[in-house]
Protein backbone atom coordinates (compact mmCIF):
# COMPACT_ATOMS: atom_id res chain seq x y z
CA UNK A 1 88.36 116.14 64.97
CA UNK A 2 89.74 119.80 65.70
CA UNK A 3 93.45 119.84 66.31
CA UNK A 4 93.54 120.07 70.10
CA UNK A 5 91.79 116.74 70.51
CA UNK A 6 94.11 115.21 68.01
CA UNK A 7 96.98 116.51 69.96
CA UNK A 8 95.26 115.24 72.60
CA UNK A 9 94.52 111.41 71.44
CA UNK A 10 98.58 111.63 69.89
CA UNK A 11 100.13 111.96 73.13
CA UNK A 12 97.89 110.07 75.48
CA UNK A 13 99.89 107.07 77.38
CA UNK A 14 98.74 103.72 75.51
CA UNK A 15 98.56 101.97 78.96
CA UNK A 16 95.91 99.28 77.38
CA UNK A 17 98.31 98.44 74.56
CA UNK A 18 101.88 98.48 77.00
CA UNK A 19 99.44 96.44 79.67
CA UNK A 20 98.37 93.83 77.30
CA UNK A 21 101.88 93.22 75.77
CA UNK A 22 103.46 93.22 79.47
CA UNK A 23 101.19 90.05 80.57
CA UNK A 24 101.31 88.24 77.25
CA UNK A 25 105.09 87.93 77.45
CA UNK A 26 105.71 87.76 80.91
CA UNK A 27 102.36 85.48 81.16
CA UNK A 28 104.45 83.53 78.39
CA UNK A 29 108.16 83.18 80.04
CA UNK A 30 106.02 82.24 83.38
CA UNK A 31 104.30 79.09 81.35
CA UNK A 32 107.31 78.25 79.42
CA UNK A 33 109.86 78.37 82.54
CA UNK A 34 106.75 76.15 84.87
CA UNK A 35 106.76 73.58 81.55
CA UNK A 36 110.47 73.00 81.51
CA UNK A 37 110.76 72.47 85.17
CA UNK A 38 106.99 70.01 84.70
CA UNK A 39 105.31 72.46 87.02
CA UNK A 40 101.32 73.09 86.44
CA UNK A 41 100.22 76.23 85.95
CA UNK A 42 97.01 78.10 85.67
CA UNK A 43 95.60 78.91 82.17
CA UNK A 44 96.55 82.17 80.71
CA UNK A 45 94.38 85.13 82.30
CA UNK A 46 93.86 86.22 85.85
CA UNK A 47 94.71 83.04 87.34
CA UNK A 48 98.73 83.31 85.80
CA UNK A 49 98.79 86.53 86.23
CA UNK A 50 98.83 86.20 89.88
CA UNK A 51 100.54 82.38 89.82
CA UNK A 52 103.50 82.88 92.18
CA UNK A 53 106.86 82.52 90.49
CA UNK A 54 109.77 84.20 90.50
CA UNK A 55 110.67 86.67 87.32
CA UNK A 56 114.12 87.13 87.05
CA UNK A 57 114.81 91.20 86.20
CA UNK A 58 117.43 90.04 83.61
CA UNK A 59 114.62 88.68 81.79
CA UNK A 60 111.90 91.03 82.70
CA UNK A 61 114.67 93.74 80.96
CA UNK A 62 113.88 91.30 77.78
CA UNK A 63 110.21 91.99 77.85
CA UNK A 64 110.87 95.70 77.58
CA UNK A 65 112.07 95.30 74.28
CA UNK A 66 108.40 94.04 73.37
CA UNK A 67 106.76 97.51 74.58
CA UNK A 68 109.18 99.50 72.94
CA UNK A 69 107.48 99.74 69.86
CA UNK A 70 104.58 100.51 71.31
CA UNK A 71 105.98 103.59 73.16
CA UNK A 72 108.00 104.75 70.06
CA UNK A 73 111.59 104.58 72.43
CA UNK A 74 114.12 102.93 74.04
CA UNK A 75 113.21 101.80 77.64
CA UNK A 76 115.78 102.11 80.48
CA UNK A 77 117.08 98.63 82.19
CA UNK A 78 116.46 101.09 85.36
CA UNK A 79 112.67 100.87 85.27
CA UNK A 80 113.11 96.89 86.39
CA UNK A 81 113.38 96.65 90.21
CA UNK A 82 116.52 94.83 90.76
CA UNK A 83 115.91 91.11 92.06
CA UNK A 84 113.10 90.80 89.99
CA UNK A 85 109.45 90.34 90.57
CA UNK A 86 107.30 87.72 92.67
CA UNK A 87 104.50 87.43 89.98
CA UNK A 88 103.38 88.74 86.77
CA UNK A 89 100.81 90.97 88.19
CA UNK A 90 103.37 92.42 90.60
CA UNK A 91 105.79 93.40 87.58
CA UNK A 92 102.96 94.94 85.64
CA UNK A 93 102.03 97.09 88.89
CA UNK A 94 105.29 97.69 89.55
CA UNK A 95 106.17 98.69 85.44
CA UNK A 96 103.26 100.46 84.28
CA UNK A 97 103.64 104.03 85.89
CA UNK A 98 107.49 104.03 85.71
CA UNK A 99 106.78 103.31 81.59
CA UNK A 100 104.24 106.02 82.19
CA UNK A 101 106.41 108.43 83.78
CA UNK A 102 109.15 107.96 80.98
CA UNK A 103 106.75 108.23 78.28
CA UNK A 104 105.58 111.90 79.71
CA UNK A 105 109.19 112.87 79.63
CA UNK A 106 109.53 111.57 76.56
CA UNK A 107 106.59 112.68 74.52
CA UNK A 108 106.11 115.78 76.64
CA UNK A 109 102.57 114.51 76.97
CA UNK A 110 100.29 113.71 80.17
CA UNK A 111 100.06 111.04 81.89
């Protein structure tokens, strides 16, 4: 691989990766919060993504701790819309390009 592309595949946004962990651990808290309170919900996957319930921002601050690592820095409490989110689908929406748009200051790379 010539150097360009490698710079290239170095700085790309790992959206997949930061997507993935973003539904597994808000896909969690929304099946362990509906399992305290004896409420059914749908099996992990498409179906709990876009379950209605509440996810409190305080929380969904948590999860950012989870893509950090992933991102290689610390993510700002600012990128969580205050009042939370309806669903898990609509945090991920909402999430992903503000992660992005940090990243691309961060890294200095596109988006």
């Amino acid at each position: 691989m010539s150097e360009v592309a490698t710079a290239v595949v170095s700085t790309a946004f790992p959206k997949a990766a930061v997507e993935t962990a973003l539904r597994a651990e808000l896909s969690q808290e929304v099946a362990s919060a509906a399992a305290v309170k004896g409420i059914a919900v749908p099996a992990a996957g498409p179906g709990l993504s876009a379950f209605p319930w509440k996810l409190d921002s305080l929380r969904v601050v948590e999860v950012l701790c989870v893509i950090e690592p992933i991102v290689g820095f610390e993510l700002k409490d600012e990128l969580v819309k205050a009042g939370g989110y309806d669903s898990v689908d609509h945090a991920v929406v909402h999430l992903i390009p503000r992660i992005e748009k940090e990243w691309a200051k961060q890294k200095g790379g596109k988006k």
